[in-house]
Protein backbone atom coordinates (compact mmCIF):
# COMPACT_ATOMS: atom_id res chain seq x y z
CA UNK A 1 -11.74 -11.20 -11.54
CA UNK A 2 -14.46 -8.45 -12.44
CA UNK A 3 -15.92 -9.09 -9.23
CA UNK A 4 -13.02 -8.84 -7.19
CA UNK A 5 -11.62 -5.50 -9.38
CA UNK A 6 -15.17 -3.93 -8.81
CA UNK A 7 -15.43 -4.43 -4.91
CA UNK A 8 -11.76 -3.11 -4.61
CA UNK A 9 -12.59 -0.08 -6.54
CA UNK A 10 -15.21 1.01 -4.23
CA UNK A 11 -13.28 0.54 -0.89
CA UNK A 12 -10.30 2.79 -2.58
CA UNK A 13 -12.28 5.17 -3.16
CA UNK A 14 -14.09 5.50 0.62
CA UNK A 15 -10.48 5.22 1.83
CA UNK A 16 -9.40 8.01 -0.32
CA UNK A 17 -12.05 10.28 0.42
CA UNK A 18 -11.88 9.39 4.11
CA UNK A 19 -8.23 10.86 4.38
CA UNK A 20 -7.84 14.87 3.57
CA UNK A 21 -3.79 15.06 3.12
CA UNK A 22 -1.10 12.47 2.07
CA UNK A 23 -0.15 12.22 5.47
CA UNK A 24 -3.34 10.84 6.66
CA UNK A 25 -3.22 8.42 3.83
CA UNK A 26 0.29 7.22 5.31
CA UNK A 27 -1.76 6.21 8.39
CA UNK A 28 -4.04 4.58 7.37
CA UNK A 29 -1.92 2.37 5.29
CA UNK A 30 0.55 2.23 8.65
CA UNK A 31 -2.39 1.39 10.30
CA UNK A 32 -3.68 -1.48 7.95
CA UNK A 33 -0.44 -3.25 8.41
CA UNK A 34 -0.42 -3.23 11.56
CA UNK A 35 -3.26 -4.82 11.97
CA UNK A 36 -2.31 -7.19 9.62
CA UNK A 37 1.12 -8.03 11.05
CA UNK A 38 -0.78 -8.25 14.46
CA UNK A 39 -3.39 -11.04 13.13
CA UNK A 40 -0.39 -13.12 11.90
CA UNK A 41 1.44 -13.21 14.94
CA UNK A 42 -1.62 -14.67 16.90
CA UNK A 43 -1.68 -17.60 14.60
């Protein structure tokens, strides 16, 4: 569980700091389900 918690807090934190507004944050979240949703439906 430490291991998992401490790899997630790193990638938060690049995401974070890679988006300047809340909007841009809204994205990339839009955009990370998409992919998602797009890697289920080719299985």
């Amino acid at each position: 569980m430490k291991k998992l918690f401490g790899s997630m807090v790193p990638a938060m934190l690049l995401l974070l700091v890679g988006c300047n507004t809340v909007e841009g944050l809204g994205k990339d979240i839009t955009k990370a389900g998409e992919t998602i949703e797009n890697a289920s439906k080719k299985k």
